[in-house]
N, C-alpha and C. Protein backbone atom coordinates (compact mmCIF):
# COMPACT_ATOMS: atom_id res chain seq x y z
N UNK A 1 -14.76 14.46 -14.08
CA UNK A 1 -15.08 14.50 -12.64
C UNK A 1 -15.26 13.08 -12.06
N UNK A 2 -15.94 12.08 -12.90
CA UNK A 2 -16.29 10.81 -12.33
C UNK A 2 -14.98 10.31 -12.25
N UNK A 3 -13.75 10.27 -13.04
CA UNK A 3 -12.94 9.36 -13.27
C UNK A 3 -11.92 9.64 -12.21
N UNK A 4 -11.93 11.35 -11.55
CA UNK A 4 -11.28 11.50 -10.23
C UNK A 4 -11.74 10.85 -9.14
N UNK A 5 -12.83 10.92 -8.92
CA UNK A 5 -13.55 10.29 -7.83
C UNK A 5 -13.17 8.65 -7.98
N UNK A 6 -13.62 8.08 -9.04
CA UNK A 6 -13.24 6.63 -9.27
C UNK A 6 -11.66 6.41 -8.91
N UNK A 7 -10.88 7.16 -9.28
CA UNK A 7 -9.60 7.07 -9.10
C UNK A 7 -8.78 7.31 -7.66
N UNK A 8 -9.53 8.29 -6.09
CA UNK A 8 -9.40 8.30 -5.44
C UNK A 8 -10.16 7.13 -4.34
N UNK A 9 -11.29 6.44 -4.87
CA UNK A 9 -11.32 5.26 -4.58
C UNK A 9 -10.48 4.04 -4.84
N UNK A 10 -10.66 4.03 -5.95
CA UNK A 10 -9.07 2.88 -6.30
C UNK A 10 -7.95 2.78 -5.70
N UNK A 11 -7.46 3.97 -4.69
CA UNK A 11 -6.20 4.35 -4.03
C UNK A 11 -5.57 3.35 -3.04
N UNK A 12 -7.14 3.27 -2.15
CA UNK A 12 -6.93 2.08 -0.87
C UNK A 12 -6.49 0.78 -1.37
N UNK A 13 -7.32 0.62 -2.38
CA UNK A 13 -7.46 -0.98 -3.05
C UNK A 13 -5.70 -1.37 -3.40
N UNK A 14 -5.29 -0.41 -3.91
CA UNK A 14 -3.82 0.16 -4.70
C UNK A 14 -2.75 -0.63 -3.42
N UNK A 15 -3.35 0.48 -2.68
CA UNK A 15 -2.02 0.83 -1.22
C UNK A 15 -2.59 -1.24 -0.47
N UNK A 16 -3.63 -1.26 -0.08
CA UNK A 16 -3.49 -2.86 0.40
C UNK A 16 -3.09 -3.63 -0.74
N UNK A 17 -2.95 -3.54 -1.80
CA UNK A 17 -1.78 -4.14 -2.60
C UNK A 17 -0.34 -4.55 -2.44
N UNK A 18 -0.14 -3.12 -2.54
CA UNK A 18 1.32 -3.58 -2.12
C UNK A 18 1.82 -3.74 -0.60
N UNK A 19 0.53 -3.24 0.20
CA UNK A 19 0.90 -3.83 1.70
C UNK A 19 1.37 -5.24 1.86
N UNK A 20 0.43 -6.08 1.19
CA UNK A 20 0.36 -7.61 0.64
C UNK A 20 1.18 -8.33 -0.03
N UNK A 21 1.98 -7.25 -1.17
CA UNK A 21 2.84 -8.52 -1.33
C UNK A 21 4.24 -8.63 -0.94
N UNK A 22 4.77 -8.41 0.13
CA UNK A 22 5.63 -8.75 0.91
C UNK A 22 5.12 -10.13 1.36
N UNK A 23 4.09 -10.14 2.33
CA UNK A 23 3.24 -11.14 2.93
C UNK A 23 3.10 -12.45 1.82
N UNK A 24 2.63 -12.21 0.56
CA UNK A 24 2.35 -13.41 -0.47
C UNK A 24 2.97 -14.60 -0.40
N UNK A 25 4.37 -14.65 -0.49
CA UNK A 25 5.61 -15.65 -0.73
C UNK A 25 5.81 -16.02 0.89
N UNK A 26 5.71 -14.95 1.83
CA UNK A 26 6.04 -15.41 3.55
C UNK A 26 4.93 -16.75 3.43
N UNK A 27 3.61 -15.96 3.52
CA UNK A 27 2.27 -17.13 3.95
C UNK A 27 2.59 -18.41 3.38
N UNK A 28 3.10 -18.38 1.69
CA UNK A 28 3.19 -19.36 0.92
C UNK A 28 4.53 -20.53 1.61
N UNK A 29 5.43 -19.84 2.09
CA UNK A 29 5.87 -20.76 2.25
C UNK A 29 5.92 -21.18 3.38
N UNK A 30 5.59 -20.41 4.86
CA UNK A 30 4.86 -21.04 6.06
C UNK A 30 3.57 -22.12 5.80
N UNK A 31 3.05 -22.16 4.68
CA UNK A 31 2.25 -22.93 4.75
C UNK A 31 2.99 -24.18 4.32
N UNK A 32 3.73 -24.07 3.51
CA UNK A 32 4.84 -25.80 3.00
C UNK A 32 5.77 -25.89 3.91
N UNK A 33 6.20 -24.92 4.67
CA UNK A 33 6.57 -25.80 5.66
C UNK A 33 6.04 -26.07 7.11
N UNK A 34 4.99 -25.46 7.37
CA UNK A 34 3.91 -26.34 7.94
C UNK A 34 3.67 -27.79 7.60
N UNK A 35 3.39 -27.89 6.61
CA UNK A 35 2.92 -29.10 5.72
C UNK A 35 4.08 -30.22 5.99
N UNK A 36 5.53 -29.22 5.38
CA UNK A 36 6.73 -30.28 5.50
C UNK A 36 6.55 -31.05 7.16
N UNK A 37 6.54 -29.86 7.82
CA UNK A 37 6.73 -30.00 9.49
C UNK A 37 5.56 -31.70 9.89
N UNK A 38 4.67 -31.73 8.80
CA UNK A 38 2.91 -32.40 9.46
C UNK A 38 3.49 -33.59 9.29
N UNK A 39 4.14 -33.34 7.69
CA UNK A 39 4.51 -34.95 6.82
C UNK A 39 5.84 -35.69 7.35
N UNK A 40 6.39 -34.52 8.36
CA UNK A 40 7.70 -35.45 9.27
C UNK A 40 7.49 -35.89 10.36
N UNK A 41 6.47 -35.34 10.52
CA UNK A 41 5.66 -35.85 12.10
C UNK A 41 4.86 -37.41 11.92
N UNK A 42 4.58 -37.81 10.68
CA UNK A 42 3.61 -39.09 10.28
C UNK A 42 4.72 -40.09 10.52
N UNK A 43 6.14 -40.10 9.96
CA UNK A 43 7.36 -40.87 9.76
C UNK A 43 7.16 -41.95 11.11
């Protein structure tokens, strides 16, 4: 009984998982080229 209950909690945690990793590699590389964008702006 506990390990259903534990397991229908775990579900959300599950599902914003893989909501996320689409997003992982986008953020990652908006952030370097942010960065690229900062370090061409110093030139």
């Amino acid at each position: 009984m506990a390990k259903r209950v534990l397991g229908f909690i775990g579900l959300p945690k599950f599902r914003w998982d893989v909501i996320w990793l689409p997003f992982g590699p986008l953020g990652a590389s908006a952030i370097c080229l942010y960065v690229d964008h900062l370090s061409h702006q110093k030139r």
